[in-house]
Protein backbone atom coordinates (compact mmCIF):
# COMPACT_ATOMS: atom_id res chain seq x y z
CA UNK A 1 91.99 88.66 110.93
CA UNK A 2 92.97 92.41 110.24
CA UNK A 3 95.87 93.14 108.56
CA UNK A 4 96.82 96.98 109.53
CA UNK A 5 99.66 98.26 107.67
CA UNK A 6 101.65 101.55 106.64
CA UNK A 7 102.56 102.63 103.29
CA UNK A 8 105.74 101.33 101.72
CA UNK A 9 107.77 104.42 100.70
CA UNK A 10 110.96 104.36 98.43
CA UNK A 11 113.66 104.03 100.60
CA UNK A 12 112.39 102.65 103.25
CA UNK A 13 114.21 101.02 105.97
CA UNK A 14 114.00 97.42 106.82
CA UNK A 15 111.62 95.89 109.86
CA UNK A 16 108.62 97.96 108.52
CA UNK A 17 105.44 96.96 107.60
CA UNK A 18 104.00 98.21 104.09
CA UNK A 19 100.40 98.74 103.00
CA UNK A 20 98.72 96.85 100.02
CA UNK A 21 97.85 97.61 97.10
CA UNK A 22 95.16 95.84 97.12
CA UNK A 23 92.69 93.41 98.64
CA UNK A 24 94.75 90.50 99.84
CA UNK A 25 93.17 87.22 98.68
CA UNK A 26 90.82 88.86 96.29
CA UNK A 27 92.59 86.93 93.11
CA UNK A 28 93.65 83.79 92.19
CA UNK A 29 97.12 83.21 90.27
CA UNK A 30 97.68 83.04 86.75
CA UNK A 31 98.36 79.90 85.29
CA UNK A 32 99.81 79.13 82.11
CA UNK A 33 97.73 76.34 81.02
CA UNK A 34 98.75 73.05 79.71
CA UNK A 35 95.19 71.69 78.63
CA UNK A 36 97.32 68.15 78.47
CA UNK A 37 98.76 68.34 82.01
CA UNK A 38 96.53 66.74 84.67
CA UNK A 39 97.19 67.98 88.02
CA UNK A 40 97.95 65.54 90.94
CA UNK A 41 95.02 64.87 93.23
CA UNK A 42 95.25 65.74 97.06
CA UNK A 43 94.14 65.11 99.91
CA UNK A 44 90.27 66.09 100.26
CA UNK A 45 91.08 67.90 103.64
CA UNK A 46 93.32 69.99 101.47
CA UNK A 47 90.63 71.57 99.00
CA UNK A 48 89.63 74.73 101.02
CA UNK A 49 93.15 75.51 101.01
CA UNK A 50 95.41 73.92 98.26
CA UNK A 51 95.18 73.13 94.67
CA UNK A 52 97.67 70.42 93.19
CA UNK A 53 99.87 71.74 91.04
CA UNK A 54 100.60 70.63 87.31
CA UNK A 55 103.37 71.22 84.95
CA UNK A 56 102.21 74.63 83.97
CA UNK A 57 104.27 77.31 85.33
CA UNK A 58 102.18 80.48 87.21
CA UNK A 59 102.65 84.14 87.48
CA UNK A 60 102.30 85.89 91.21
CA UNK A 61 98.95 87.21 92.11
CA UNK A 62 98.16 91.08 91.40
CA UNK A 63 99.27 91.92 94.69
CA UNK A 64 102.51 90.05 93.46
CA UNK A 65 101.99 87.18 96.65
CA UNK A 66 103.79 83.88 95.37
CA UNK A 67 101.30 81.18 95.82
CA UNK A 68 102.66 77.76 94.53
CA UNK A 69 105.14 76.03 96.95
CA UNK A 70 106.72 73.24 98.15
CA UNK A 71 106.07 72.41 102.17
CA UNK A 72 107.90 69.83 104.07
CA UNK A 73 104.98 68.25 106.72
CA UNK A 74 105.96 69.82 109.91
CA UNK A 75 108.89 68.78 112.27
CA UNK A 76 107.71 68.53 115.43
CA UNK A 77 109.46 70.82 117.54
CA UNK A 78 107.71 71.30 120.88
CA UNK A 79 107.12 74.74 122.68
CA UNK A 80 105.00 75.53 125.07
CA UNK A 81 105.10 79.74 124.19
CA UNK A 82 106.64 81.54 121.50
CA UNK A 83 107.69 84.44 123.72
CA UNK A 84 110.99 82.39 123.54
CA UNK A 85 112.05 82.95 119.84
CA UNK A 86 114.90 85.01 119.73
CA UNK A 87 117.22 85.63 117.01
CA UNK A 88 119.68 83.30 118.36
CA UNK A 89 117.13 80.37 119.26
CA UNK A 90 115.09 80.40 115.82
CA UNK A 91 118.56 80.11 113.86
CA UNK A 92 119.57 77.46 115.65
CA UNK A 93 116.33 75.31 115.71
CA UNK A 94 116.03 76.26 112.13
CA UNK A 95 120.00 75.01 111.26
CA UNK A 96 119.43 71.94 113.46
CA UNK A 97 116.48 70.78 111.81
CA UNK A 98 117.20 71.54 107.91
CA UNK A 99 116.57 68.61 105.64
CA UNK A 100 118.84 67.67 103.56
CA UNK A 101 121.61 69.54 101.89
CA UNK A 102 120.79 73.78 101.67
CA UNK A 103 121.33 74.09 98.21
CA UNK A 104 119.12 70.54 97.44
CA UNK A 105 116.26 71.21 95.34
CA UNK A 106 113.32 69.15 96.76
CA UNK A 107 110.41 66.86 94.53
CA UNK A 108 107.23 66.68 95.25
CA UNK A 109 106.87 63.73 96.87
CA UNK A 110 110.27 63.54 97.91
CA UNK A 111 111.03 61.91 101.48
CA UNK A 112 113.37 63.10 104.07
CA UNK A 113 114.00 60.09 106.08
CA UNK A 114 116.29 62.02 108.34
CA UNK A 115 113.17 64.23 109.54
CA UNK A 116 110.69 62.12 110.32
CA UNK A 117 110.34 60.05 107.76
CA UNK A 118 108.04 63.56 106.31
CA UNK A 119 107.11 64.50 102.18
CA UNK A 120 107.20 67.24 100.68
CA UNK A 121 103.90 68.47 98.71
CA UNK A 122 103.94 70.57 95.60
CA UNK A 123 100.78 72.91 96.12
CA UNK A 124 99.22 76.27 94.86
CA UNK A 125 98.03 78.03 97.97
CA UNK A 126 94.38 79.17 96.99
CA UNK A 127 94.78 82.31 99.17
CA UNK A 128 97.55 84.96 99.27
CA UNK A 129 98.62 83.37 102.70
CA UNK A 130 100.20 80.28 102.86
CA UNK A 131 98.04 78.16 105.61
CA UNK A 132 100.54 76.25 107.21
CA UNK A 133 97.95 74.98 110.25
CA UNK A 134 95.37 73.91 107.69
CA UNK A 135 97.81 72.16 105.44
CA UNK A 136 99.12 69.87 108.52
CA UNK A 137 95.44 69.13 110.30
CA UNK A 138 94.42 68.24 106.49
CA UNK A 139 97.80 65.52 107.12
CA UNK A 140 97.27 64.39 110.09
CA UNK A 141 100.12 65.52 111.28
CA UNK A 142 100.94 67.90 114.39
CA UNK A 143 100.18 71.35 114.35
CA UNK A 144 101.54 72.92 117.34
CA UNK A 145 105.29 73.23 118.53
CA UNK A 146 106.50 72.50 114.78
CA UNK A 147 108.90 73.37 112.07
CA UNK A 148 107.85 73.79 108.45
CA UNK A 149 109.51 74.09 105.12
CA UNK A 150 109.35 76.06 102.16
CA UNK A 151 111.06 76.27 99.07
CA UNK A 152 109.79 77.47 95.52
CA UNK A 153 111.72 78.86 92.25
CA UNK A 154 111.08 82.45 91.01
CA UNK A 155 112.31 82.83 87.25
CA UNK A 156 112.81 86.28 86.19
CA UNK A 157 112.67 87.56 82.56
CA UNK A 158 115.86 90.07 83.41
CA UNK A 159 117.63 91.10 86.56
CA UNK A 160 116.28 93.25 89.37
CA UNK A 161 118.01 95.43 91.38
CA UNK A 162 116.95 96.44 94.52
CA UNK A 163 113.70 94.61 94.97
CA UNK A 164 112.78 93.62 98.47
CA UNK A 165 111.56 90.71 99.79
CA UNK A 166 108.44 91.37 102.49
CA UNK A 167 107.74 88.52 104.50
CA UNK A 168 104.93 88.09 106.88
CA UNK A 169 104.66 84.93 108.70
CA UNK A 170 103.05 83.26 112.17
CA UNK A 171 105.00 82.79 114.20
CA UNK A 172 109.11 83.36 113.71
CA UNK A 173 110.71 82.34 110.30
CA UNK A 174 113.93 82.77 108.62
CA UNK A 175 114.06 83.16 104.56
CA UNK A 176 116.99 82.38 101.86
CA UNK A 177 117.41 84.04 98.16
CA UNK A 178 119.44 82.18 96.53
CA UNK A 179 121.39 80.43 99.90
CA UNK A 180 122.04 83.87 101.28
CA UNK A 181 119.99 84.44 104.24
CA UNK A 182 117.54 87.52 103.18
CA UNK A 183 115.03 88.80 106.10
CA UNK A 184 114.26 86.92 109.64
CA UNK A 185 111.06 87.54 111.86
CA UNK A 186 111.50 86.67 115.22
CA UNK A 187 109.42 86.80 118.50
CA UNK A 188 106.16 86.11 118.50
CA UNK A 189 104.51 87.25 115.72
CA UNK A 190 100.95 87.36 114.16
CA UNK A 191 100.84 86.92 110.12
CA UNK A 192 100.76 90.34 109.24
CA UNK A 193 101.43 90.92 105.36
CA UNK A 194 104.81 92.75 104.55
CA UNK A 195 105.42 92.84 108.43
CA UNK A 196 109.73 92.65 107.66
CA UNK A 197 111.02 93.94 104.49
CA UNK A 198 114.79 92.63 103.29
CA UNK A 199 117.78 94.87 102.53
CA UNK A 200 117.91 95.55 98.71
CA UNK A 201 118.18 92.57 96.61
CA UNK A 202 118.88 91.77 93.45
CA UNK A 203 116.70 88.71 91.57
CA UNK A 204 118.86 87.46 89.04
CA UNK A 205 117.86 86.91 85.49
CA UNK A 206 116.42 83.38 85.40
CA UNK A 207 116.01 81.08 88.20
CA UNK A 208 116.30 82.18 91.97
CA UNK A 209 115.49 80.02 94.53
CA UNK A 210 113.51 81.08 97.78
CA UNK A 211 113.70 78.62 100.74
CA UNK A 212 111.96 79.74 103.98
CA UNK A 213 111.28 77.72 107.36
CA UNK A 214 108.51 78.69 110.34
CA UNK A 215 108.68 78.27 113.28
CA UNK A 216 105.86 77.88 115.84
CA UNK A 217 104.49 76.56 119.42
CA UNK A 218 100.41 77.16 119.64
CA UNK A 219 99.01 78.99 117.05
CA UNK A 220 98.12 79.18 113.70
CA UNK A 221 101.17 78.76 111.36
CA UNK A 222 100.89 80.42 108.04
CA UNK A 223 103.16 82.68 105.75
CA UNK A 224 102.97 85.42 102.90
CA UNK A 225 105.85 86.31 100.51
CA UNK A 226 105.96 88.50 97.93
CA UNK A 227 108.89 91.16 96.17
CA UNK A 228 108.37 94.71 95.79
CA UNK A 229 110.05 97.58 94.60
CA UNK A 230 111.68 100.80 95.66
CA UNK A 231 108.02 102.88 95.53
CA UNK A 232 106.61 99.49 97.19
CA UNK A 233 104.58 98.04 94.12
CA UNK A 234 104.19 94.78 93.78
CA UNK A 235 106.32 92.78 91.17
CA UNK A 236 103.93 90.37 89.20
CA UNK A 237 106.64 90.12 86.18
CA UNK A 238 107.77 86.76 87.31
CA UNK A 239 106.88 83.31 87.12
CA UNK A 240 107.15 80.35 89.56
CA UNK A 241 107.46 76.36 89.72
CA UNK A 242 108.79 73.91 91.74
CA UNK A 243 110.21 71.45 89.17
């Protein structure tokens, strides 16, 4: 897939898409290594895709993408087209089929009975896109007209002020910082990085918590998430984990 984009200038108005600053994909992220920790095994199908992930926290890639996540296995949620997503349609599907409390922290491994019964899977995407499709087929589990889940934990060393949030993501999705809701893509979409940019934010010093849901009918569900600033550089300064 191409991903065509524009440059990212300071000031820039949300809804646009930004160029990168380099190759998408073209690095892995940077772990800080616990030589003791073994990582939890997966699921073969997984291995093109997904790493486990281990106690040691991780840094963004270069291109600042957040890789290691938490995903629910998908809610089935049928629809036959996605020309059907409107603002008012993916908030409600997306409200209506939230597990468990908004604030909740999930484990990996955690069940949420009410939902299916589904688990939630602690995983470090191996590309700069999250492949939601891949990650379900690898399950079992459906991957048309579906719901998935994301949450992770950013930690940053001081507070940020008017970072963005650019969000790309197949099809609709809606995305949280910190319980307020930050940036939604609706319609039908393809996963075009930094295809809708947030208002200003500001990341807190410490622990801020980004929770993010997709929704799709046919297609092939993925996401990509990453901050940037005012001049649209990536911000790698962070680290991540899902404990």
């Amino acid at each position: 897939m191409h991903w065509a984009c524009v440059p990212l200038l300071a000031g820039l108005s949300p809804g646009t898409a930004a160029e990168p600053l380099a190759t998408p994909g073209s690095n892995a992220i940077t772990a800080v290594a616990d030589p003791q920790t073994a990582a939890r095994p997966i699921p073969p199908a997984l291995a093109p895709y997904f790493t486990a992930v281990s106690e040691a926290t991780t840094t963004p890639d270069r291109d600042g993408f957040l890789r290691r996540w938490l995903l629910l296995e998908p809610i089935a949620k049928p629809n036959r087209t996605n020309t059907g997503f409107t603002a008012t349609y993916v908030r409600q599907a997306l409200t209506a089929s939230q597990p468990g409390s908004p604030a909740a922290i999930p484990r990996d491994g955690q069940i949420e009975e009410a939902a299916g019964p589904l688990r939630w899977h602690a995983l470090d995407s191996k590309g700069f896109d999250v492949k939601l499709f891949d990650f379900a087929k690898a399950l079992g589990a459906p991957t048309y007209g579906v719901i998935f889940w994301a949450v992770t934990i950013v930690d940053s060393p001081r507070e940020q002020r008017d970072v963005r949030l650019a969000v790309g993501s197949n099809a609709a999705s809606i995305w949280w910082l910190n319980g307020t809701e930050a940036v939604g893509l609706f319609n039908d979409r393809r996963m075009v990085m930094d295809d809708v940019l947030s208002d200003r934010l500001t990341l807190r010093k410490g622990s801020n918590v980004i929770r993010g849901a997709v929704i799709n009918g046919p297609g092939l569900s993925s996401f990509c998430v990453r901050f940037v600033d005012e001049a649209g550089r990536p911000i790698t300064d962070l680290t991540t984990h899902v404990r």
